[in-house]
C-alpha atoms as a PDB file:
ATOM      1  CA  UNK A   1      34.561 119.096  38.811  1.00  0.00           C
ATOM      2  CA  UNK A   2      34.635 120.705  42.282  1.00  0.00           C
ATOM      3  CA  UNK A   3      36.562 117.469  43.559  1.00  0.00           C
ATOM      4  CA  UNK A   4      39.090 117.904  40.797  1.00  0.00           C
ATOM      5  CA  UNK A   5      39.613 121.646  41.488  1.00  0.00           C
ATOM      6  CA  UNK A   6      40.009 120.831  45.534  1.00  0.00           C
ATOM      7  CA  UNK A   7      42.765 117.361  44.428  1.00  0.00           C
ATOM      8  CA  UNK A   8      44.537 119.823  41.823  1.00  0.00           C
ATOM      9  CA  UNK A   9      46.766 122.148  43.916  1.00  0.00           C
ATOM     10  CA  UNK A  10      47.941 118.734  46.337  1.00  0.00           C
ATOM     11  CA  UNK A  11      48.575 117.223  43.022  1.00  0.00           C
ATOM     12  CA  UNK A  12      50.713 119.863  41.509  1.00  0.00           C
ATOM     13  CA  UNK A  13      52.177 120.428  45.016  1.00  0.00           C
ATOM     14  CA  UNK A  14      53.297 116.833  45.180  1.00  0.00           C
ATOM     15  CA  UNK A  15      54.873 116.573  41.184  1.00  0.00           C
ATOM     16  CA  UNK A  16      57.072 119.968  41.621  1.00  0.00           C
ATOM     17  CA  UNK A  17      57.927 118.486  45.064  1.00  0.00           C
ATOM     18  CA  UNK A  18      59.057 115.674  43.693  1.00  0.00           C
ATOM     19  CA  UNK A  19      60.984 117.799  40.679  1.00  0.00           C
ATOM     20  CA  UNK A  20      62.859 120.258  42.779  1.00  0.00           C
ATOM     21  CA  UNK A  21      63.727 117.227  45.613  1.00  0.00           C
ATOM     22  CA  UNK A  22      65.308 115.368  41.889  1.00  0.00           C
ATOM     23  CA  UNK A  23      67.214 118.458  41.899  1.00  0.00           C
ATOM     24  CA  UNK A  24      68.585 117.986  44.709  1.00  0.00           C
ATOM     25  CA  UNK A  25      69.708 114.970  44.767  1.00  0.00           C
ATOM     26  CA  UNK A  26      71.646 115.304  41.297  1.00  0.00           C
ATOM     27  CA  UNK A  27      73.424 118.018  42.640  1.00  0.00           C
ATOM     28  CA  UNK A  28      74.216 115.525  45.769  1.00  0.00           C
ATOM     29  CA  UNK A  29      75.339 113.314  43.153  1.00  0.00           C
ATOM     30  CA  UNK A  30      77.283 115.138  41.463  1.00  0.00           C
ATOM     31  CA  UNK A  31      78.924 116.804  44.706  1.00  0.00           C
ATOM     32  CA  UNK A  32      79.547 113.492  45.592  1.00  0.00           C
ATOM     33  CA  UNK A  33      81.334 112.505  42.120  1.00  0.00           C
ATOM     34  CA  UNK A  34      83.273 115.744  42.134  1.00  0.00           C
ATOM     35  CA  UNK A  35      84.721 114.770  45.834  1.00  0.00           C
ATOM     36  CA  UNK A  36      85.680 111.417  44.127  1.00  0.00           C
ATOM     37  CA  UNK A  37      87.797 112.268  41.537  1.00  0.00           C
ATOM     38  CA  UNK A  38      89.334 115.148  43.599  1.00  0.00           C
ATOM     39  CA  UNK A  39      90.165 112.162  46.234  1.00  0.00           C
ATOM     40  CA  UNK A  40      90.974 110.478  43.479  1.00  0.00           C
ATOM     41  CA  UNK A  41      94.021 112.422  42.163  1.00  0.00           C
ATOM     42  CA  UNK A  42      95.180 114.073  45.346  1.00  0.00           C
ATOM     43  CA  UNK A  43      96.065 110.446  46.438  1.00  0.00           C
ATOM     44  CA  UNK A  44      98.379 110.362  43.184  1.00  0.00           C
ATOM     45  CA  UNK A  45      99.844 113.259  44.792  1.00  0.00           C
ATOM     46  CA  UNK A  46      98.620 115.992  43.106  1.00  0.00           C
ATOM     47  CA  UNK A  47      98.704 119.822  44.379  1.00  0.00           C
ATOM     48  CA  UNK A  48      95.616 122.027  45.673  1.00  0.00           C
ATOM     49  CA  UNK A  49      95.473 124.121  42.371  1.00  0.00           C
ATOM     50  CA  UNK A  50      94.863 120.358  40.651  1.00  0.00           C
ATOM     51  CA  UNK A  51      92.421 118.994  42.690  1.00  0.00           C
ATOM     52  CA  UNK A  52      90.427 121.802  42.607  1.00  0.00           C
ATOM     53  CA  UNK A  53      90.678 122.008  38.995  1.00  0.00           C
ATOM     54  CA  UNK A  54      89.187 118.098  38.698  1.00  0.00           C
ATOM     55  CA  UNK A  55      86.823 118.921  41.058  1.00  0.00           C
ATOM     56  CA  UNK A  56      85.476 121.637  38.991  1.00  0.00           C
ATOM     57  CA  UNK A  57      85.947 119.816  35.656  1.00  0.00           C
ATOM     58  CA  UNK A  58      84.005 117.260  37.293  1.00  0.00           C
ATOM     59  CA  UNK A  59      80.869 118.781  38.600  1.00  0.00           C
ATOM     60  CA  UNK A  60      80.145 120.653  34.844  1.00  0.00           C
ATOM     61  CA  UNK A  61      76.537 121.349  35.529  1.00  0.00           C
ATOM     62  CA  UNK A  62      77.086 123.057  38.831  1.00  0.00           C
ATOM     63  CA  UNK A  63      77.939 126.636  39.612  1.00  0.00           C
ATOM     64  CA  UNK A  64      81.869 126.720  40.335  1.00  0.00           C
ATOM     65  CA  UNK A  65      81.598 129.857  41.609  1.00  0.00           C
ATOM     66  CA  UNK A  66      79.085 128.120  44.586  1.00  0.00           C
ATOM     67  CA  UNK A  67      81.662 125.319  45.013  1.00  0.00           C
ATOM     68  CA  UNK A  68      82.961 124.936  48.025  1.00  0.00           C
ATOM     69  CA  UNK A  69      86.018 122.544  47.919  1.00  0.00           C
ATOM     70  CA  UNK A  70      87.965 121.578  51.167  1.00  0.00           C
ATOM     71  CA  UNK A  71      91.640 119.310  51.407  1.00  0.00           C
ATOM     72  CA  UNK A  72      92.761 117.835  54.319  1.00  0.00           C
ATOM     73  CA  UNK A  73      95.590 117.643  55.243  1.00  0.00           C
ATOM     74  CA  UNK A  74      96.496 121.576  53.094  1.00  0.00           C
ATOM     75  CA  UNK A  75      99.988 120.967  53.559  1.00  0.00           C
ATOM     76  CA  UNK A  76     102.346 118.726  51.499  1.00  0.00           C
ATOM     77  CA  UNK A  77     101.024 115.228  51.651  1.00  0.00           C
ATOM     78  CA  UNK A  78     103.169 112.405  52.168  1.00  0.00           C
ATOM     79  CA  UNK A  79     103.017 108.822  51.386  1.00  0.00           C
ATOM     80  CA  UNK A  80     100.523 106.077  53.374  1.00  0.00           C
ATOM     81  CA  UNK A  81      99.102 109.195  54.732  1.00  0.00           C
ATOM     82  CA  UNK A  82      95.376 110.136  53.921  1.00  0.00           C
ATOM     83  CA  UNK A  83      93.520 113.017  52.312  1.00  0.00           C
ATOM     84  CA  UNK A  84      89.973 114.140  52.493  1.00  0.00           C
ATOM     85  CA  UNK A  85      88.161 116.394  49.719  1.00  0.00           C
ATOM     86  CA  UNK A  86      85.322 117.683  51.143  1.00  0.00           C
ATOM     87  CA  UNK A  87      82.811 119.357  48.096  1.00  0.00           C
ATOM     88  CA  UNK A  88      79.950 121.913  48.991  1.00  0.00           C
ATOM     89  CA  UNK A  89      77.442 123.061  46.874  1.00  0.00           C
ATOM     90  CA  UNK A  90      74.141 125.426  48.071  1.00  0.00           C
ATOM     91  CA  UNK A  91      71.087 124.053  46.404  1.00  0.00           C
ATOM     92  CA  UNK A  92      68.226 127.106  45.992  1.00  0.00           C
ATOM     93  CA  UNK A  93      64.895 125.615  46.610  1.00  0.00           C
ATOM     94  CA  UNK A  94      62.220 127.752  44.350  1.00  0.00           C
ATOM     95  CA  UNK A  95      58.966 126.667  45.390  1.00  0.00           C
ATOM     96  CA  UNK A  96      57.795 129.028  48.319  1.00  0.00           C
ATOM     97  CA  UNK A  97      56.142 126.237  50.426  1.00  0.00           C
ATOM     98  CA  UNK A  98      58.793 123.611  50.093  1.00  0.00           C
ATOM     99  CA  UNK A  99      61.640 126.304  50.681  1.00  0.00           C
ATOM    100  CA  UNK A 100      59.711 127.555  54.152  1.00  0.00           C
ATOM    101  CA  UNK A 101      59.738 123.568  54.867  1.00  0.00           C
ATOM    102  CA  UNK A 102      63.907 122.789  53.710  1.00  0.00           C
ATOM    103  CA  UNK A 103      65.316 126.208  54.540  1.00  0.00           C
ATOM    104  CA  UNK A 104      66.993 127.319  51.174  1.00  0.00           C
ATOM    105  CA  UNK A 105      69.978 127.209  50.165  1.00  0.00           C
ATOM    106  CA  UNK A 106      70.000 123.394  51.054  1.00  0.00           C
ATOM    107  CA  UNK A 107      73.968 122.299  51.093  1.00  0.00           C
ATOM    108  CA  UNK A 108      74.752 119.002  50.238  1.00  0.00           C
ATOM    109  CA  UNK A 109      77.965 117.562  51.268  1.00  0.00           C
ATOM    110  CA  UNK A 110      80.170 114.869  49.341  1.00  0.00           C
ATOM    111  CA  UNK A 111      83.414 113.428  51.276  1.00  0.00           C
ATOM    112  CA  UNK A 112      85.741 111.222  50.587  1.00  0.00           C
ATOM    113  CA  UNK A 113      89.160 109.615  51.964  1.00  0.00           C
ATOM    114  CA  UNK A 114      92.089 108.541  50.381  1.00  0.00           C
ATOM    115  CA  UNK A 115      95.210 107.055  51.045  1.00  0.00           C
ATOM    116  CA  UNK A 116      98.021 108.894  49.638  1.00  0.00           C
ATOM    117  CA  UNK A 117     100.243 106.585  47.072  1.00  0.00           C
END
């Protein structure tokens, strides 16, 4: 018993360690998949407005209002020219002794760089 009650906090420290670094790393996934498609249809020459509209549409189970989506080049983009879509997304780390470890918010960063058609 008095083993079990010393092993049971590093247990339960090491299974919601585990859960909130899962969290993290779907939202990295997700970043990443929203900077994709974004990439994706700003080299069909889409505008600004549009790609941060897929962007958005594409990262459902994150905050848009935390999204932080950056194009490069801003201005018009012409063809064999390339773009980057840069997605940011702050990740809030809730367990006290993990967040004094991380820092919170943790931002995780998706780019990605097309050629323009």
């Amino acid at each position: 018993m008095v083993e079990f009650s010393v092993s049971l906090p590093v247990l339960l420290l090491l299974i919601v360690g585990i859960i909130e670094f899962s969290r993290l790393g779907g939202a990295l996934l997700m970043v990443n998949y929203g900077a994709r498609e974004g990439a994706r249809i700003a080299a069909l020459g889409a505008d600004d407005a549009a790609i941060i509209a897929q962007v958005k549409q594409s990262t459902l189970l994150l905050d848009d209002s935390k999204l932080v989506v950056d194009i490069d080049p801003a201005v018009q983009r012409t063809s064999s020219q390339n773009v980057s879509v840069t997605v940011q997304y702050p990740v809030e780390i809730n367990i006290p002794i993990i967040n004094r470890i991380t820092g919170t918010p943790k931002w995780v960063t998706g780019c990605l760089t097309m050629r323009v058609e």
